[in-house]
Protein backbone atom coordinates (compact mmCIF):
# COMPACT_ATOMS: atom_id res chain seq x y z
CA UNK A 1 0.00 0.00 0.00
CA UNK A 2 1.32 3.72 -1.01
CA UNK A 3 0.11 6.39 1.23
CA UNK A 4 0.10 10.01 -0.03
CA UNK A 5 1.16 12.67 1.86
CA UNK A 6 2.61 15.91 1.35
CA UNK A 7 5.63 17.01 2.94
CA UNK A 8 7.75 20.39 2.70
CA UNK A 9 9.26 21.85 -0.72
CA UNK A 10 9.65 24.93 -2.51
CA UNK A 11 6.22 25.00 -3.72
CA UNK A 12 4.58 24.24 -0.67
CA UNK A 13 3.95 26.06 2.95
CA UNK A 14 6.09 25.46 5.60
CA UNK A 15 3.97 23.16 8.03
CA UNK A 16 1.81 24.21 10.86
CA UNK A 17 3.83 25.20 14.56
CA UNK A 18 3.06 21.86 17.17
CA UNK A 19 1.44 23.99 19.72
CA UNK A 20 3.51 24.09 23.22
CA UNK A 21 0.44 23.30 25.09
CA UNK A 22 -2.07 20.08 24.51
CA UNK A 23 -5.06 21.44 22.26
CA UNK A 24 -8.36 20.65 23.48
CA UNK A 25 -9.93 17.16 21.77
CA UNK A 26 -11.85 17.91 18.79
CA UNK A 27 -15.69 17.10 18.61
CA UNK A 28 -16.75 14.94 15.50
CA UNK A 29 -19.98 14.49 14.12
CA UNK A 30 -19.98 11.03 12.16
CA UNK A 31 -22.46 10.27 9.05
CA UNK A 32 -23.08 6.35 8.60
CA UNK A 33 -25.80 4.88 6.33
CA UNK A 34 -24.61 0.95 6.80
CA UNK A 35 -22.60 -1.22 8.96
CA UNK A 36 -20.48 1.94 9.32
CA UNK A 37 -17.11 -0.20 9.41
CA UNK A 38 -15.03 3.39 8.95
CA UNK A 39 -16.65 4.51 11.94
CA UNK A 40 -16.19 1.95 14.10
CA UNK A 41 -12.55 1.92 13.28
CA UNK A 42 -12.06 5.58 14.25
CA UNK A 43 -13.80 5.43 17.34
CA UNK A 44 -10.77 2.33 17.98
CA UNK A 45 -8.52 4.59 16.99
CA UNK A 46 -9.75 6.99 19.55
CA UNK A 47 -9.95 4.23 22.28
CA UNK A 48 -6.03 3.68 21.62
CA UNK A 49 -5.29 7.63 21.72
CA UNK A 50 -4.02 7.45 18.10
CA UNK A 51 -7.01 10.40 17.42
CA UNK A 52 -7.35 13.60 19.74
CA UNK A 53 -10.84 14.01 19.39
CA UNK A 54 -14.59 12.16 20.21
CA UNK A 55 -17.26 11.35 18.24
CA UNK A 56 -20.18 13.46 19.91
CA UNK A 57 -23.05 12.54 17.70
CA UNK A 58 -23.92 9.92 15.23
CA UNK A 59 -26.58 10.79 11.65
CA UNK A 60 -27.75 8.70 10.03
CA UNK A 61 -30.81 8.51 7.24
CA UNK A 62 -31.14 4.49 8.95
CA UNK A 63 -31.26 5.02 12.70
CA UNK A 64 -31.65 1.15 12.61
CA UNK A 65 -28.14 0.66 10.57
CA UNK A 66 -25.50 -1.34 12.14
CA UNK A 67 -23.49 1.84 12.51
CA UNK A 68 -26.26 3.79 14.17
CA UNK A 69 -26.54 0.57 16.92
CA UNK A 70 -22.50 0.63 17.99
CA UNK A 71 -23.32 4.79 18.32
CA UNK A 72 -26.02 3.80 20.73
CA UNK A 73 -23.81 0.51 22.47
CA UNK A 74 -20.96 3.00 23.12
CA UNK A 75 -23.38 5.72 24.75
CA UNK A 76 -23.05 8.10 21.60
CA UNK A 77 -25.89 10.01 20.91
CA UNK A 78 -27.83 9.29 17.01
CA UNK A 79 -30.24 11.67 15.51
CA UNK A 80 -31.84 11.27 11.97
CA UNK A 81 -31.53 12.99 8.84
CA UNK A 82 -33.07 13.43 6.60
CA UNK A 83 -36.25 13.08 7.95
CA UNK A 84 -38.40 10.02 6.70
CA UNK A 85 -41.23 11.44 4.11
CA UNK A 86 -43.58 8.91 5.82
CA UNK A 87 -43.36 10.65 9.46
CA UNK A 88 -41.24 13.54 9.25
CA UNK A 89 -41.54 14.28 13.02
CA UNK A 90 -38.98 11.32 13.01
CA UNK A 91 -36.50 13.34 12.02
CA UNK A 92 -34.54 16.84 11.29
CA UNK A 93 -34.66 19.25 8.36
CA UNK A 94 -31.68 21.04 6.90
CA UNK A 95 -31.72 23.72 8.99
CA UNK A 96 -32.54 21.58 12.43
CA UNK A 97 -29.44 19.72 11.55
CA UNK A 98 -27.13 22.40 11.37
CA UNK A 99 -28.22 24.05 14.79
CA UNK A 100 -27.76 20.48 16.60
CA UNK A 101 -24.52 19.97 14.92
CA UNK A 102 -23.24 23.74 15.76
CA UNK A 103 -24.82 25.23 18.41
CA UNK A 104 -26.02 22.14 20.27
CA UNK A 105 -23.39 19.45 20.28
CA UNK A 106 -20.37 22.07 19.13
CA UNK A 107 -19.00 20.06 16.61
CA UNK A 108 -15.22 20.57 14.99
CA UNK A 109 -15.76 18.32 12.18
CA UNK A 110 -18.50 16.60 10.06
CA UNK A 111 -17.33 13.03 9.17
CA UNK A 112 -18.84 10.95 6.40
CA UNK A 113 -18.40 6.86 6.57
CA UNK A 114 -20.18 5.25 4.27
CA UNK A 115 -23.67 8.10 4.17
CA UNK A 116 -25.49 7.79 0.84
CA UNK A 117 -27.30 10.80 1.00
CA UNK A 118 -26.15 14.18 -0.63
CA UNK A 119 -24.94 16.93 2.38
CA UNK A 120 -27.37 19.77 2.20
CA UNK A 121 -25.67 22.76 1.10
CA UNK A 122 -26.14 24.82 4.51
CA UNK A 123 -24.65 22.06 5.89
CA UNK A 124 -21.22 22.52 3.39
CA UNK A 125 -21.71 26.26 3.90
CA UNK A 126 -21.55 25.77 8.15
CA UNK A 127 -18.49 23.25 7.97
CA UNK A 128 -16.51 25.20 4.88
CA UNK A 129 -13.52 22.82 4.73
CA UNK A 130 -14.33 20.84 7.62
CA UNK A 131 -16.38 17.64 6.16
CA UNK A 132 -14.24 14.56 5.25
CA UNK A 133 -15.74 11.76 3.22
CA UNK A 134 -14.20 8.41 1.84
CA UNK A 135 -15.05 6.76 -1.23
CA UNK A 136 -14.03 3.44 -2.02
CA UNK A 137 -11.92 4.52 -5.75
CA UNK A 138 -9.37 7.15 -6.65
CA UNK A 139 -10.69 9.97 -7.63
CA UNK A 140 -11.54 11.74 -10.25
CA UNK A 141 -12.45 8.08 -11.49
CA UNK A 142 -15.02 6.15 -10.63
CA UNK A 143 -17.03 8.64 -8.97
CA UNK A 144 -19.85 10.83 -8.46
CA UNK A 145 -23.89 9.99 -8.53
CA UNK A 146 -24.54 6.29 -8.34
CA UNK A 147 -20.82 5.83 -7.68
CA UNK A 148 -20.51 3.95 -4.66
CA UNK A 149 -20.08 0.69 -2.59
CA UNK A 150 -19.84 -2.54 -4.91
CA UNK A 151 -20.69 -0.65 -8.15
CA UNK A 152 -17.71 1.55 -7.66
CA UNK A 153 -15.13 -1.71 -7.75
CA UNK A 154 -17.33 -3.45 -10.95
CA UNK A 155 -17.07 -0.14 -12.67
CA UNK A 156 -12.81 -0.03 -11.68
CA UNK A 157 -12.77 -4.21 -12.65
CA UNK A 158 -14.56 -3.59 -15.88
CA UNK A 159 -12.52 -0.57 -16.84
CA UNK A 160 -9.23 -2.70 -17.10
CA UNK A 161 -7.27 -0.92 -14.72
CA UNK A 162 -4.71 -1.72 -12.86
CA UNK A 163 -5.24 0.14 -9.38
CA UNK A 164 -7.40 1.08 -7.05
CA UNK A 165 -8.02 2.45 -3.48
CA UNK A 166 -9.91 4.42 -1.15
CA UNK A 167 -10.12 8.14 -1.75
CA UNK A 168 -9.89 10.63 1.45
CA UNK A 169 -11.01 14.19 0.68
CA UNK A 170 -13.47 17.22 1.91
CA UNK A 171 -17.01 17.84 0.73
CA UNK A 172 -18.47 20.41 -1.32
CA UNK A 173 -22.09 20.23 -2.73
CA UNK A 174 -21.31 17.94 -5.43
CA UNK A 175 -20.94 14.08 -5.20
CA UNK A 176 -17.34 13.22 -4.74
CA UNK A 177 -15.96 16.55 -6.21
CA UNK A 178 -14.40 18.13 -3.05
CA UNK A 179 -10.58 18.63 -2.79
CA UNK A 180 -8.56 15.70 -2.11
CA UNK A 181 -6.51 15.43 0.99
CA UNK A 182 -5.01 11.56 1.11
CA UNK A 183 -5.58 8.23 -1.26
CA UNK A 184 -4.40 4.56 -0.44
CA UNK A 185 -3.26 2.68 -4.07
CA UNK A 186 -3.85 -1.22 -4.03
CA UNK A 187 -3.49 -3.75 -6.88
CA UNK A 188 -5.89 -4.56 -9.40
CA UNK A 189 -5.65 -8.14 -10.30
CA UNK A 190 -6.81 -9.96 -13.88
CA UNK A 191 -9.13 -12.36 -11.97
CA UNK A 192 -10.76 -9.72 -9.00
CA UNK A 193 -14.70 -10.16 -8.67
CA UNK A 194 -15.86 -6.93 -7.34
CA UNK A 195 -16.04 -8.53 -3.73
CA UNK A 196 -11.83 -9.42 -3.77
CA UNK A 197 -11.39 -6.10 -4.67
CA UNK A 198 -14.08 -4.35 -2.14
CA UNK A 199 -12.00 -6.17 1.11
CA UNK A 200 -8.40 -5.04 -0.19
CA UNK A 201 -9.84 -1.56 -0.45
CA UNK A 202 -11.34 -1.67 2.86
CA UNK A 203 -8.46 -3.03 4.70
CA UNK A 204 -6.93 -0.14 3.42
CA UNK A 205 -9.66 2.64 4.00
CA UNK A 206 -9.95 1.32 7.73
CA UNK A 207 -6.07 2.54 8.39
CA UNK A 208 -5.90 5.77 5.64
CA UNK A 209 -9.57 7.06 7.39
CA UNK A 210 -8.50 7.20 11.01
CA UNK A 211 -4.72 8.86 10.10
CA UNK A 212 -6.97 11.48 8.32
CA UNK A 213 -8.76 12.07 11.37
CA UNK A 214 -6.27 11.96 13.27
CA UNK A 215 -4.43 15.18 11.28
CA UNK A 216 -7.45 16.98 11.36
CA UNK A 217 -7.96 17.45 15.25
CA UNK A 218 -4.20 17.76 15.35
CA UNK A 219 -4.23 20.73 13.21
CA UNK A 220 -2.12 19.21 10.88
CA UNK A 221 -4.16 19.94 7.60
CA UNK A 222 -3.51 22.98 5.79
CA UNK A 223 -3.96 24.69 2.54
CA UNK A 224 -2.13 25.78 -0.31
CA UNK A 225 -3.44 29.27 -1.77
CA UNK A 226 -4.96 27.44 -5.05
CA UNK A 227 -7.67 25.07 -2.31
CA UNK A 228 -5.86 22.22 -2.08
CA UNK A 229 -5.33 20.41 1.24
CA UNK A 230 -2.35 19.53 2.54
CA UNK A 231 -1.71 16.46 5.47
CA UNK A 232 1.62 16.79 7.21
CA UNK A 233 3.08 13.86 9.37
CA UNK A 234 3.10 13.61 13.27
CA UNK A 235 6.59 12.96 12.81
């Protein structure tokens, strides 16, 4: 597995000053739609100390997903969006969602892991630069609407080519168009079925994900005066 990561040059910023004194842990806001597997391996990354933050609230559009049901085993609130269209008491609108996320649970950082629903725009607007989603292919390829999950490795095994690998990078109000801050490259081989190629990927999304994190809530993301993001090492 190749990890990309930016480190110091002529063309880019000298990296952020470590701080003499221990910032305070960042609050996260985690998306899940599914089993939320990405999710569950940050919050173990958390439980080691490898990430200086907590997860402070769980969304989901399937409060009944697996991912929803570790939120609730681990004491982690879970509130619903969007609403259902068959009892929308049952959950929040736009606009409900970004008062619970900002003024009501004071969140850092939005964090997508596997949500299939497009962000509303006031949420992109609140969290300017501050959503992270993965997506299971390299991007620009193999993405954008009705990219995602299984389809996204029969579309890369189909294509011919020779590499994949999960895709870190922030949101804007597009699918899968947001700058790109880290991607994981994995083989391709001539006899993959999607499913081969779906559990490489994943082993590597569930260690690129929480090193992501992790650089976020240390400060350790910047940006370059042309948008893009830039991760610098702990090291």
């Amino acid at each position: 597995m190749h990890c990309v990561v930016q480190t110091s040059g002529p063309s880019n910023p000298a990296p952020p000053v470590v701080a003499a004194q221990p910032l305070p842990k960042k609050k996260l806001a985690v998306f899940v739609s599914g089993g939320g597997s990405n999710f569950k391996a940050i919050q173990a990354a958390i439980s080691e100390g490898a990430v200086h933050g907590d997860v402070a609230v769980v969304v989901s559009n399937a409060p009944s997903c697996g991912g929803a049901e570790f939120a609730r085993a681990h004491g982690i609130p879970v509130i619903t969006y969007p609403a259902p269209k068959a009892d929308p008491a049952a959950g929040l609108s736009a606009d409900q969602l970004v008062q619970q996320l900002t003024q009501d649970f004071q969140v850092d950082y939005v964090i997508l892991a596997g949500y299939l629903k497009l962000i509303p725009s006031q949420l992109c607007r609140a969290f300017r630069r501050r959503i992270l989603n993965i997506h299971p292919g390299l991007l620009p390829s193999f993405g954008g609407k009705g990219y995602y999950g299984i389809k996204v490795h029969q579309a890369v095994i189909s294509s011919g080519a020779r590499f994949s690998g999960p895709t870190i990078h922030f949101v804007d109000e597009e699918y899968d168009t947001g700058p790109i801050l880290a991607q994981a490259v994995v083989p391709v081989y001539p006899t993959d079925r999607a499913e081969q190629l779906a559990a490489r990927v994943l082993r590597q999304e569930h260690q690129l994900y929480p090193r992501c994190v992790a650089a976020l809530c240390d400060d350790r993301v910047t940006w370059r005066d042309d948008g893009i993001p830039i991760m610098w090492s702990a090291e």
